[in-house]
Protein backbone atom coordinates (compact mmCIF):
# COMPACT_ATOMS: atom_id res chain seq x y z
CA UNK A 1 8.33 6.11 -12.65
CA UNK A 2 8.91 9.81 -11.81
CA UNK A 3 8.20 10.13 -16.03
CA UNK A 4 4.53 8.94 -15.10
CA UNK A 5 3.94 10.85 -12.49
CA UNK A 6 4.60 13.65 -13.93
CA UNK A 7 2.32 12.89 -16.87
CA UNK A 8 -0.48 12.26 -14.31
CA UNK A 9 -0.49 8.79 -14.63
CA UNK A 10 0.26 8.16 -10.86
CA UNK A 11 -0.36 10.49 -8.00
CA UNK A 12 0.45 10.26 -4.10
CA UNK A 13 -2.22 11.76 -2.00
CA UNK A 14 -1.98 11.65 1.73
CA UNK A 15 -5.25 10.37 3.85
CA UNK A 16 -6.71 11.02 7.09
CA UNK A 17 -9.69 9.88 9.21
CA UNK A 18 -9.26 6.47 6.99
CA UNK A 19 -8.10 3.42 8.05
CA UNK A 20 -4.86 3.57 5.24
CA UNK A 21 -2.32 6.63 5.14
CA UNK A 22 -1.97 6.95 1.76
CA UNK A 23 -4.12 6.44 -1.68
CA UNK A 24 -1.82 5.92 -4.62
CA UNK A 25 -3.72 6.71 -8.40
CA UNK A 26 -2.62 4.84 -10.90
CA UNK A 27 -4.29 5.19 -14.46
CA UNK A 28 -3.93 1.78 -16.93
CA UNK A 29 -1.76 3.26 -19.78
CA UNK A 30 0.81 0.59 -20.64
CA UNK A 31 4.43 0.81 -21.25
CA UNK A 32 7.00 -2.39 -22.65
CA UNK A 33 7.70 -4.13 -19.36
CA UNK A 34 4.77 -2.30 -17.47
CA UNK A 35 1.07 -3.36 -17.04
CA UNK A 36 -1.01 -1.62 -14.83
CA UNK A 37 -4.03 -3.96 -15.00
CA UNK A 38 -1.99 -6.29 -13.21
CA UNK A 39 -2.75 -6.49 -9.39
CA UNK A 40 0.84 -7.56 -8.29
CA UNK A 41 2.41 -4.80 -10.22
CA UNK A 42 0.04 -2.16 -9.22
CA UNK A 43 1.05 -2.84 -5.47
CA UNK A 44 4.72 -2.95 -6.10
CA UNK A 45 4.24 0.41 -7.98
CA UNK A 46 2.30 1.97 -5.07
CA UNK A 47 4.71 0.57 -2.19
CA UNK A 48 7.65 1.51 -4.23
CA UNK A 49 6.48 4.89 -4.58
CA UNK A 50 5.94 5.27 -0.83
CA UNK A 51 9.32 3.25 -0.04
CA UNK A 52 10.50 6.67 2.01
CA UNK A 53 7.26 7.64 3.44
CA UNK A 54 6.28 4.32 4.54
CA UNK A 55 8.98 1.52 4.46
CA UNK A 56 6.51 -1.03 6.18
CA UNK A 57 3.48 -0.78 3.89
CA UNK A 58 0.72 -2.73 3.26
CA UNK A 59 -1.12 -2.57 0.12
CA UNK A 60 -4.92 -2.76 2.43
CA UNK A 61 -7.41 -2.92 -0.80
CA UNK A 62 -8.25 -0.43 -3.82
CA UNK A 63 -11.20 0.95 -5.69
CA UNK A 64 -11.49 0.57 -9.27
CA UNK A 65 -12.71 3.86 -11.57
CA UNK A 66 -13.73 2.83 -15.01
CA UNK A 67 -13.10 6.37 -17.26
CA UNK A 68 -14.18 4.72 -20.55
CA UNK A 69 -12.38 3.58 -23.46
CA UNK A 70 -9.14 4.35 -25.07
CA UNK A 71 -9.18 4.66 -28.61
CA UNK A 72 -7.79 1.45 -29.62
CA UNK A 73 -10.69 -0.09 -27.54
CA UNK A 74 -9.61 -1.19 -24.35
CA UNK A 75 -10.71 0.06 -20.58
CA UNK A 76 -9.92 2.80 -19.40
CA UNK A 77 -9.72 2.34 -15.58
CA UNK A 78 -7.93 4.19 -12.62
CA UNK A 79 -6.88 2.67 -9.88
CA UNK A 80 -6.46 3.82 -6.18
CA UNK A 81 -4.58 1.70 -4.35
CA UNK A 82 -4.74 1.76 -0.32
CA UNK A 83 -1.62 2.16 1.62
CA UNK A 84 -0.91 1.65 5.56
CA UNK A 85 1.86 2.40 7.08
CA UNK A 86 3.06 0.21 9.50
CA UNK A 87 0.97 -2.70 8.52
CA UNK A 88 1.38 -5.80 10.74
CA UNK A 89 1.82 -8.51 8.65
C-alpha cells in the first residue's frame, strides 16, 4: 500500500469545517488481488490507511472524479473517500 501511495495512487489529506476528518484519494489502477472500483475494498483501503489516525472510522460517503480513459479503454475515475473519526455506529 505504501508502494501506491507513493506513486500517487492514494493520498491522505486532512479536512476541516466538514462533517468527515479525513478525505482519502484513491485512483482505479488495478493490481492482482486489488480492485479499486470495488466499493468494499475502497473503504477497507481508506480505513486501513487511517488505522493510526483514526481507529474508529467510518467510511461517511465519497465523490466520484471521472479523469477519462486509460489506454486499454476502461474509466479512469478517482475516488475520494470520506472518513470520520469517531463514527458512532
Amino acid at each position: 500500500m505504501r508502494a501506491m501511495e507513493s506513486a500517487g495512487e492514494l493520498a491522505v489529506t486532512p479536512e476541516t469545517g466538514k462533517p468527515y476528518d479525513y478525505t482519502v484519494k484513491i485512483l482505479n489502477r488495478r493490481d492482482i488481488g486489488y480492485n479499486p472500483d470495488d466499493l468494499d475494498q475502497r473503504k477497507k483501503t481508506a480505513l486501513l490507511l487511517l488505522k493510526d489516525q483514526c481507529p474508529n472510522g467510518s467510511v461517511i460517503g465519497e465523490t466520484v472524479v471521472n479523469t477519462g480513459t486509460y489506454g486499454i479503454g476502461t474509466p479512469a475515475r478517482a475516488y475520494f473517500v470520506q472518513v470520520k473519526c469517531n463514527a458512532s455506529t
